[in-house]
Protein backbone atom coordinates (compact mmCIF):
# COMPACT_ATOMS: atom_id res chain seq x y z
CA UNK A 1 -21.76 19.90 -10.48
CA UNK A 2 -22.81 20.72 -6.62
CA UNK A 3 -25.54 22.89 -5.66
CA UNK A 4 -22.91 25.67 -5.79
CA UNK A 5 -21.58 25.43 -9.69
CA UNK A 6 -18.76 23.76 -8.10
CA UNK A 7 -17.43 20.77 -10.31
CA UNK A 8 -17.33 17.81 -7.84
CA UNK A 9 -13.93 16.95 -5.94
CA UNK A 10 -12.99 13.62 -5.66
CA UNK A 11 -11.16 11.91 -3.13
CA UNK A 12 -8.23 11.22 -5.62
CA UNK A 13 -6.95 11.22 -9.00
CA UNK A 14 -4.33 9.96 -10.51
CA UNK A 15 -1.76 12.64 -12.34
CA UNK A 16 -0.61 11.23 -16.06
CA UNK A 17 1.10 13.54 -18.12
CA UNK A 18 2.46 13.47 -21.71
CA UNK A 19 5.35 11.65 -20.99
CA UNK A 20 3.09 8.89 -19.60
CA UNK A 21 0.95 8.38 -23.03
CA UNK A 22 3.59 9.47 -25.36
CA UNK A 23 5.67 5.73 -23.45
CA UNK A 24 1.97 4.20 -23.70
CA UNK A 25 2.04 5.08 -27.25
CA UNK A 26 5.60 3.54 -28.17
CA UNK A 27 4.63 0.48 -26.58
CA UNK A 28 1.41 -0.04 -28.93
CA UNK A 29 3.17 0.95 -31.86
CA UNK A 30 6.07 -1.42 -30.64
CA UNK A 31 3.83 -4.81 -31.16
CA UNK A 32 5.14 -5.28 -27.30
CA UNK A 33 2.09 -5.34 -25.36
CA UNK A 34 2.43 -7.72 -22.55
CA UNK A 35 5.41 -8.72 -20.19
CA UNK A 36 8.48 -7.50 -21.96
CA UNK A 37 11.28 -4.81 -22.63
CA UNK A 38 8.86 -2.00 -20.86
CA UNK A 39 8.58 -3.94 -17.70
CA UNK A 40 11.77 -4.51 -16.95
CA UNK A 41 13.01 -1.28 -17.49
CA UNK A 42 10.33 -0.29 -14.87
CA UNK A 43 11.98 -3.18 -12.57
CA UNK A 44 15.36 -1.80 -13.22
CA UNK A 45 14.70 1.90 -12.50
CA UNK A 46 12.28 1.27 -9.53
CA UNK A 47 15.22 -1.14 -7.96
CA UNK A 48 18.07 1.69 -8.41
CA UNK A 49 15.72 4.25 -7.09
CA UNK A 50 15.34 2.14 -3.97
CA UNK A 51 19.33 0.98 -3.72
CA UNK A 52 20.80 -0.98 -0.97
CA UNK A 53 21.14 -3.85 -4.08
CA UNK A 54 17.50 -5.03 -3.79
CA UNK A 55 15.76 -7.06 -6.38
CA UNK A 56 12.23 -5.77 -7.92
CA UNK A 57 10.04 -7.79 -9.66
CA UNK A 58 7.09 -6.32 -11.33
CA UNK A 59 3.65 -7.45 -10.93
CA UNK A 60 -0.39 -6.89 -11.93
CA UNK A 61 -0.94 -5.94 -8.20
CA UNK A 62 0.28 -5.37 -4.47
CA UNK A 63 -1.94 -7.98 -3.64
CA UNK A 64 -0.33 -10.23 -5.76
CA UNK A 65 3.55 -9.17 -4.54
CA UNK A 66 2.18 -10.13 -0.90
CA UNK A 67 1.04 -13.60 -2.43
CA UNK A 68 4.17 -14.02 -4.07
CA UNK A 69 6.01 -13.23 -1.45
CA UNK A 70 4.48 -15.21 1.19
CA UNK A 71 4.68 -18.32 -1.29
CA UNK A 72 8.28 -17.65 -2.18
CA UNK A 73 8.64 -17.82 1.99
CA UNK A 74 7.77 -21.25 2.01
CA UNK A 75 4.61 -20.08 3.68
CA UNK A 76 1.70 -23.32 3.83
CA UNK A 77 -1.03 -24.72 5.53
CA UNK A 78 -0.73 -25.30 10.11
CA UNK A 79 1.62 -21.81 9.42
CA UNK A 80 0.71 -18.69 11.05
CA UNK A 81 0.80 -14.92 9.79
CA UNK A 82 0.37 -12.35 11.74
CA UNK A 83 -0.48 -8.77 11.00
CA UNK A 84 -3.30 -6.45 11.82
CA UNK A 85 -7.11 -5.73 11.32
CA UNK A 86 -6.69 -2.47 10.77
CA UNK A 87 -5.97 -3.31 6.99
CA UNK A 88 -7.25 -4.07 3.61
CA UNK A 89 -9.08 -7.39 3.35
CA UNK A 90 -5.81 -8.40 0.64
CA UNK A 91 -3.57 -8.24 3.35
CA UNK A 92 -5.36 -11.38 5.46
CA UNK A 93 -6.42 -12.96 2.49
CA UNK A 94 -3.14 -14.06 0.55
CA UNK A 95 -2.36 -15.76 3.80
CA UNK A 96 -5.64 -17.92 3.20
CA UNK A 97 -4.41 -18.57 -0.47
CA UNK A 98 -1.91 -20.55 1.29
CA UNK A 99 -4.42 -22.62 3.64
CA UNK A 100 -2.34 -20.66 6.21
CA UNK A 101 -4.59 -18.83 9.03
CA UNK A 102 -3.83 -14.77 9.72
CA UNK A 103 -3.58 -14.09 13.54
CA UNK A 104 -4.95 -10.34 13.50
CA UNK A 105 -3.50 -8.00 16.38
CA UNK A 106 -4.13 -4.49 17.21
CA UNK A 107 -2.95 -1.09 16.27
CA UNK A 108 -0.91 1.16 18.31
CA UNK A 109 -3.43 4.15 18.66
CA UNK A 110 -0.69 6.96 18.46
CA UNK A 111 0.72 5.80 14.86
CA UNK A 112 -2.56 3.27 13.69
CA UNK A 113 0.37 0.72 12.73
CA UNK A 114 0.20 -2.45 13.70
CA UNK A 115 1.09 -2.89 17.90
CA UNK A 116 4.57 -4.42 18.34
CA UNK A 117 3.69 -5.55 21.57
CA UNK A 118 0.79 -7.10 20.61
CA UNK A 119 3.29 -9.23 18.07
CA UNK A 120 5.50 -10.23 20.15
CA UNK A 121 2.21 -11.39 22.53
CA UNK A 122 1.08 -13.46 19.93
CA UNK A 123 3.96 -15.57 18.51
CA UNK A 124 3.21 -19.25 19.04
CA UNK A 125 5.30 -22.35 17.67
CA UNK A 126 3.36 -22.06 14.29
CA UNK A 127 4.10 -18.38 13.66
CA UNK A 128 6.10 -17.94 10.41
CA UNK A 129 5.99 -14.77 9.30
CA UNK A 130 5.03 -11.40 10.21
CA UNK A 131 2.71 -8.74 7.74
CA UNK A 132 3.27 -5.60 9.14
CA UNK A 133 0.47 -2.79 7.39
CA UNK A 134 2.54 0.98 6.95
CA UNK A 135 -0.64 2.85 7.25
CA UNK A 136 -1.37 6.10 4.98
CA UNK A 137 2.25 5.67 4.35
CA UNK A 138 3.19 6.45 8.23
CA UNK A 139 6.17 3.42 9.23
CA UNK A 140 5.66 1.19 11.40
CA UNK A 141 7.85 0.69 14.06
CA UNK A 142 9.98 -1.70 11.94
CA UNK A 143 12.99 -1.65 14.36
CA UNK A 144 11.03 -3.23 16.85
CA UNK A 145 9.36 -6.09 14.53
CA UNK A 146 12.42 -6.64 12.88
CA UNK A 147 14.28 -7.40 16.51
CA UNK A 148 10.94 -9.46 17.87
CA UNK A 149 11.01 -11.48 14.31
CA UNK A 150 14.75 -12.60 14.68
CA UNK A 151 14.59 -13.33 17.92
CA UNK A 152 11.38 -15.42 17.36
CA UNK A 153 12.94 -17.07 14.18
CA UNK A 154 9.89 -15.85 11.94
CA UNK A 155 9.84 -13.76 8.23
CA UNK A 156 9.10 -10.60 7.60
CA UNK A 157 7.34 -9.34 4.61
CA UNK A 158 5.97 -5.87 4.97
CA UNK A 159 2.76 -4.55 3.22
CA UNK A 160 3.89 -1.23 1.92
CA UNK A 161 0.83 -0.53 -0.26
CA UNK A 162 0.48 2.72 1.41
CA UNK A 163 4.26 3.87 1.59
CA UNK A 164 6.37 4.65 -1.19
CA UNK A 165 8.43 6.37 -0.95
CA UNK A 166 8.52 6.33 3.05
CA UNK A 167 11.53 6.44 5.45
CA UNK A 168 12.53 4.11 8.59
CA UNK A 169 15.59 5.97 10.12
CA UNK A 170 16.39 7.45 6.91
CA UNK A 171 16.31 4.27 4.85
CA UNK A 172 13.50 3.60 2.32
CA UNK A 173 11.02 0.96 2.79
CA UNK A 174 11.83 -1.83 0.90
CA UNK A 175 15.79 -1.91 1.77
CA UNK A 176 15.28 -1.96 5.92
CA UNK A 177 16.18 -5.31 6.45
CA UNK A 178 12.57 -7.52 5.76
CA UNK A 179 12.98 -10.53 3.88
CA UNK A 180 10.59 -8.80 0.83
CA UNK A 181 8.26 -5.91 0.48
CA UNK A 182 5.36 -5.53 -1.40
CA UNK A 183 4.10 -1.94 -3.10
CA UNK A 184 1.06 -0.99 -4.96
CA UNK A 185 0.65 1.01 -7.88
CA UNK A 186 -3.13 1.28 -7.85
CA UNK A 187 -4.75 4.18 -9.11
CA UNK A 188 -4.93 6.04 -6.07
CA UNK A 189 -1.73 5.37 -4.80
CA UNK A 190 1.70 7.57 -4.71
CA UNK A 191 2.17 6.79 -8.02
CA UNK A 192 0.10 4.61 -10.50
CA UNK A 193 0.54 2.19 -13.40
CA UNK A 194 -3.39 1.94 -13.13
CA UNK A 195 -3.03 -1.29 -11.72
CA UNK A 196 -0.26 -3.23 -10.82
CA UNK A 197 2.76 -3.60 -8.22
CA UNK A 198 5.96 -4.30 -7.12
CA UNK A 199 7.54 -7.21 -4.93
CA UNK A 200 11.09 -6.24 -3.83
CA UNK A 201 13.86 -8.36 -1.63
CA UNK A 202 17.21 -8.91 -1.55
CA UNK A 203 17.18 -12.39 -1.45
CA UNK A 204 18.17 -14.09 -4.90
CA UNK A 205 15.86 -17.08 -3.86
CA UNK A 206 12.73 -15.31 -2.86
CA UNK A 207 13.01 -13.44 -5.88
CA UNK A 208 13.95 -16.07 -8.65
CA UNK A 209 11.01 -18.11 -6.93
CA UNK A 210 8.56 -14.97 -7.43
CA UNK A 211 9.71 -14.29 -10.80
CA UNK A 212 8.69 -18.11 -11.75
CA UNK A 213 5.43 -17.88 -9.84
CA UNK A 214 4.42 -14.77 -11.23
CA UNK A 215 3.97 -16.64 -15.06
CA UNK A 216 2.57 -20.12 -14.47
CA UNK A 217 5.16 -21.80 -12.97
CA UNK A 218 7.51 -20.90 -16.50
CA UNK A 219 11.26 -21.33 -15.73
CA UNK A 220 11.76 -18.59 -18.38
CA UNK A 221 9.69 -15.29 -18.76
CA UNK A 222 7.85 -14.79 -21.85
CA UNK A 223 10.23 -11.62 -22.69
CA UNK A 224 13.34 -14.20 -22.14
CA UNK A 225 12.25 -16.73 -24.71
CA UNK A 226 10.99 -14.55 -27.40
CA UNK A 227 14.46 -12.42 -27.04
CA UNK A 228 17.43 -15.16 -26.27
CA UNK A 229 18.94 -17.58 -29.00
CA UNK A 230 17.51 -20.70 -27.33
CA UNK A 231 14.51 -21.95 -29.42
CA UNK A 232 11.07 -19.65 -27.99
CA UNK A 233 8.58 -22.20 -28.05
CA UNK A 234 10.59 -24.10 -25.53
CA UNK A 235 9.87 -23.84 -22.05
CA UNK A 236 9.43 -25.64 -18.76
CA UNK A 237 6.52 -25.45 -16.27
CA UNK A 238 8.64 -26.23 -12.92
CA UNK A 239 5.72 -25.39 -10.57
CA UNK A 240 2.01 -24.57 -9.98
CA UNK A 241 2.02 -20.76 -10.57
CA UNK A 242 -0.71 -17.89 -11.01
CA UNK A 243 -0.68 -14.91 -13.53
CA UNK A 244 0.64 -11.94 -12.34
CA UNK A 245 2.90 -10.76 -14.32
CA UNK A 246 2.55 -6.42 -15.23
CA UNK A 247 2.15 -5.62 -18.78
CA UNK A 248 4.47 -3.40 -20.97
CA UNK A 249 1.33 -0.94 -21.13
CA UNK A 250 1.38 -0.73 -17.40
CA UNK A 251 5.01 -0.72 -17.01
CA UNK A 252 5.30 2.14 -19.64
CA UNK A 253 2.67 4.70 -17.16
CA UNK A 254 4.60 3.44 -13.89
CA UNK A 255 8.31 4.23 -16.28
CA UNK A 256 6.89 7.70 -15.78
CA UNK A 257 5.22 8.13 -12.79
CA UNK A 258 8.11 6.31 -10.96
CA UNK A 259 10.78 9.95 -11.82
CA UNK A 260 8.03 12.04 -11.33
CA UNK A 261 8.09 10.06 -7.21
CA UNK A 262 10.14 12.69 -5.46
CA UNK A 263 8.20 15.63 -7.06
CA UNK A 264 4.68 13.77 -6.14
CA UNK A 265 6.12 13.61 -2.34
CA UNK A 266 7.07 17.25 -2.31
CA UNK A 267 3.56 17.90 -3.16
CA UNK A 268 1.73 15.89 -0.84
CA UNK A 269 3.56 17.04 1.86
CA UNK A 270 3.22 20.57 1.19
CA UNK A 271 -0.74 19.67 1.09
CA UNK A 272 -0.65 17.57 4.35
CA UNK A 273 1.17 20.75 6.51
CA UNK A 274 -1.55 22.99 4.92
CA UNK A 275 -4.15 20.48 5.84
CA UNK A 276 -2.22 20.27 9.51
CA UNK A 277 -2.24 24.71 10.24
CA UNK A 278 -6.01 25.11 8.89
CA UNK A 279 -6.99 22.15 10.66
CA UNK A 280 -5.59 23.00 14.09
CA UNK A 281 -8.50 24.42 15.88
CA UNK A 282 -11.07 22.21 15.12
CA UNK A 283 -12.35 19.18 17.04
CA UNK A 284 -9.81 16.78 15.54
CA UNK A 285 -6.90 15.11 15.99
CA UNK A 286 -4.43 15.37 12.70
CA UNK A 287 -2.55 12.59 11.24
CA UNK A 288 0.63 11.99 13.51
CA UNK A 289 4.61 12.58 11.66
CA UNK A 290 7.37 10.26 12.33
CA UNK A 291 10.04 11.64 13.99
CA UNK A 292 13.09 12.44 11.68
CA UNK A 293 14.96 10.89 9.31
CA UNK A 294 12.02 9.39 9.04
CA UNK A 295 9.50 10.19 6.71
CA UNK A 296 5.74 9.89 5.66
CA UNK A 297 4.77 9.06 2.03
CA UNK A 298 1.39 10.83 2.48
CA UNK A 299 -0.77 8.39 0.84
CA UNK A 300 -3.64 9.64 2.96
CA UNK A 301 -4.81 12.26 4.92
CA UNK A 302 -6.94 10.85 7.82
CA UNK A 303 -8.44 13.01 10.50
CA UNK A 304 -9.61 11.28 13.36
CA UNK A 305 -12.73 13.16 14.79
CA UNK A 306 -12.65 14.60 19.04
CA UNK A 307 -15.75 13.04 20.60
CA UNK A 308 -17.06 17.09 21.56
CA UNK A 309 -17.19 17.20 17.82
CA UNK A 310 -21.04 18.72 16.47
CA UNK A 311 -20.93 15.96 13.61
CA UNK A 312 -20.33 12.49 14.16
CA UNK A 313 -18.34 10.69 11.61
CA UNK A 314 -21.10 9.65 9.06
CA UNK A 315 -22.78 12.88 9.27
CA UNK A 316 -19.87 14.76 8.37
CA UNK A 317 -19.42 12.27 4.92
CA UNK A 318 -22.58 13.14 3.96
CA UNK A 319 -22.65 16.64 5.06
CA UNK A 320 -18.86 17.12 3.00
CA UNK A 321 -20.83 14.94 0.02
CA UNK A 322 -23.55 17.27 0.04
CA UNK A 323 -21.14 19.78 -1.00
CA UNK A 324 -19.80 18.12 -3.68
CA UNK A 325 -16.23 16.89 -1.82
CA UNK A 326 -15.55 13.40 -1.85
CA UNK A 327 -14.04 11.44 1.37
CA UNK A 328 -13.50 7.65 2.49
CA UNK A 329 -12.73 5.42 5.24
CA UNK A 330 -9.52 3.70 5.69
CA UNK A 331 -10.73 0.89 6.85
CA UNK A 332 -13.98 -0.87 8.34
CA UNK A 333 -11.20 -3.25 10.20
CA UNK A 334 -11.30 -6.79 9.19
CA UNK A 335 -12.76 -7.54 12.73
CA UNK A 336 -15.79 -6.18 11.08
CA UNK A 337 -15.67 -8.07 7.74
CA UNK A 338 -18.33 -10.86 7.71
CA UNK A 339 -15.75 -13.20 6.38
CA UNK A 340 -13.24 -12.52 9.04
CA UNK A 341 -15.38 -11.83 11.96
CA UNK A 342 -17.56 -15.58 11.36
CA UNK A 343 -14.51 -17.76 10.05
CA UNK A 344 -12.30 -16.60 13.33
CA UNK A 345 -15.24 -15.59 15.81
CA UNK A 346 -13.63 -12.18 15.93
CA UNK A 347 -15.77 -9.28 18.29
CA UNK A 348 -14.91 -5.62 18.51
CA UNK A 349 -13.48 -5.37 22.15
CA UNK A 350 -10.39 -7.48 21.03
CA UNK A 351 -8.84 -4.74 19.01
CA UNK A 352 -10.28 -1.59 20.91
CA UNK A 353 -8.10 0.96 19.40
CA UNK A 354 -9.10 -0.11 15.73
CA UNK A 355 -11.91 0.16 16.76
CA UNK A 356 -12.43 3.84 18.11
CA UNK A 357 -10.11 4.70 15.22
CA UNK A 358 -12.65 3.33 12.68
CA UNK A 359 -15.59 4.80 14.02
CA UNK A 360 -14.44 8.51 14.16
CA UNK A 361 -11.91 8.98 11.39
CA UNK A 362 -12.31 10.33 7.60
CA UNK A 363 -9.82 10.18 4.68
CA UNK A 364 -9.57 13.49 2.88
CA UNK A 365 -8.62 14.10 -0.92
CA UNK A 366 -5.24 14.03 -1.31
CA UNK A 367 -3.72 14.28 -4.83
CA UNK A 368 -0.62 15.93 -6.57
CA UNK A 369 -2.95 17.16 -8.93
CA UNK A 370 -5.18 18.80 -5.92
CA UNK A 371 -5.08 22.59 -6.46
CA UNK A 372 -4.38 24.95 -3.24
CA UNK A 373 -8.32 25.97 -3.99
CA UNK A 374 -9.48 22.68 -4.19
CA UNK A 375 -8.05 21.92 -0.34
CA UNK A 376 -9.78 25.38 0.44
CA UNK A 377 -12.83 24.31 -0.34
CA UNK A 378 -12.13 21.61 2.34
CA UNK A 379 -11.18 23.59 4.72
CA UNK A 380 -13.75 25.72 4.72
CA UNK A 381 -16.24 22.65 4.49
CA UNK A 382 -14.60 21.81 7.64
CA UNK A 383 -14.92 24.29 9.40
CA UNK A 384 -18.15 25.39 8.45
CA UNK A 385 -19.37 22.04 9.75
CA UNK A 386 -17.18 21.41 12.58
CA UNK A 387 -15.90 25.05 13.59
CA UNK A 388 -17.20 26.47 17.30
């Protein structure tokens, strides 16, 4: 509880209803616990919401999906990825899984997506494949990256951990036209299985080579050889794989969560455009909206503080703390990660606009299960703290 009474608000919960644990609760009582019946329902449903005759193969994380996919692209060591710093440290790092390097760009500071000139600027012979980031579940300009990638010969495998269900021209992410995407389903995200993810393509080879990868290397998934009339101990290891295959448990949450999608939108939208009319006459700049027919996902809410603002950005966190709301930071850009910054001698003034993004923006709590007085007592924080 704050000083107040208030109960503290956090920056984001999940919303799991009955349907949720009463599937959770067949699948115990089932005996099926791991990989099996459960998860590819989940993969069947999530691929015909998406259409456009895409492929989705479930997995323990987004993180994973990008791995996968960047494997399945034949992606390996003198290769280079780019994408952008203004990112998750997963996003860099599955290209160093692959003792391929990451060739970080900047953002484009009117949509904080990934720079398509900058791209194009950094091709070189080695560049394979391109990671663009769909921030806060804003599109990037995929027409443009799509049109520099086939002209430059290189992949495409888009990072939309932020972005389901988002819109490019009216078509959802996932079925524009990159060779694979890869979604999260992490327990802050759109919609949740707890943990876990979702790597979709419509290319039978990327996605029979993720679907081995995802279980060791096993020509035949654990569900497939305990349900077919070939003998079930019998199997094949065809490869070096990893272990990320979802679980039926996980599966039978995102089963749920996954027809609950277009509700979940319709609510963080509504929340966003009250969050955009009390928000107007403050110090800030509010998140930007694509242009029609396409769409936001509204993953996150980031306001991006004017520099005549009374508060600077950490003083405002702990102010909004202090009374009991929580906020984050999406992200300290990779620039900034020891790791990154060190291994590639990376400095601040070579990706200026992440950089003046980073240091005066603030994620605010954005949930379906948010009440209208819960985002009041935001606003008002707000402008209490910020107003004139």
């Amino acid at each position: 509880m704050t000083a107040t009474g208030e109960p503290f608000l956090p920056f984001a919960l999940p919303e799991i209803g009955e349907e949720e644990i009463a599937e959770v609760l067949d699948t115990l009582r089932s005996g099926w616990l791991t990989t099996g019946p459960k998860a590819k329902q989940f993969e069947d449903e999530f691929a015909a919401y998406l259409g456009g005759g895409v492929e989705a193969i479930a997995v323990n994380s987004a993180t994973a999906a990008l791995h996968l996919g960047l494997e399945a692209l034949g992606i390996g060591p003198g290769d280079e990825v780019i994408t952008t710093t203004h990112t998750f440290t997963a996003t860099a790092e599955v290209v160093e899984y692959l003792q391929a390097t990451p060739v970080f760009v900047d953002i484009d500071p009117s949509t904080y997506c990934i720079d398509p000139e900058l791209i194009e600027a950094a091709i070189t012979p080695r560049t394979k494949a391109i990671i663009p980031v769909h921030y806060a579940g804003y599109p990037c300009d995929m027409p443009a990256i799509l049109d520099i990638a086939a002209r430059a010969g290189v992949r495409v495998l888009d990072d939309a951990a932020h972005a389901f269900p988002t819109r490019v021209d009216g078509a959802l992410i996932g079925t524009i036209g990159t060779d694979a995407t890869a979604f999260s389903f992490y327990a802050n995200k759109t919609m949740t299985t707890g943990e876990g993810g979702m790597l979709v393509t419509r290319d039978p080879a990327i996605a029979k080579r993720a679907r081995v990868m995802r279980l060791h290397g096993i020509d035949r998934d654990a569900f497939d050889r305990f349900t077919s009339r070939k003998p079930a101990w019998y199997y094949e290891v065809v490869a070096p794989g990893f272990k990320y295959n979802l679980t039926d448990l996980a599966a039978s949450i995102g089963i749920h969560q996954l027809r609950k999608i277009d509700r979940f939108l319709d609510r963080r939208n509504a929340l966003a455009s009250r969050y955009d009319a009390a928000l107007a006459d403050l110090p800030l700049r509010t998140p930007p909206r694509p242009l029609a027919p396409s769409s936001h996902a509204w993953h996150l809410y980031v306001i991006r503080l004017d520099p005549i603002a009374r508060l600077g950005r950490d003083e405002l966190i702990t102010a909004l703390h202090e009374r009991g709301i929580g906020v984050s930071v999406h992200y300290i850009p990779l620039h900034l990660q020891p790791y990154w910054r060190d291994r590639y001698s990376l400095e601040p003034g070579q990706f200026e606009a992440s950089q003046a993004f980073y240091e005066r923006t603030i994620s605010l709590p954005l949930f379906t299960r948010m009440t209208d007085s819960d985002q009041d007592r935001v606003i008002e924080a707000l402008h209490e703290l910020l107003g004139r």
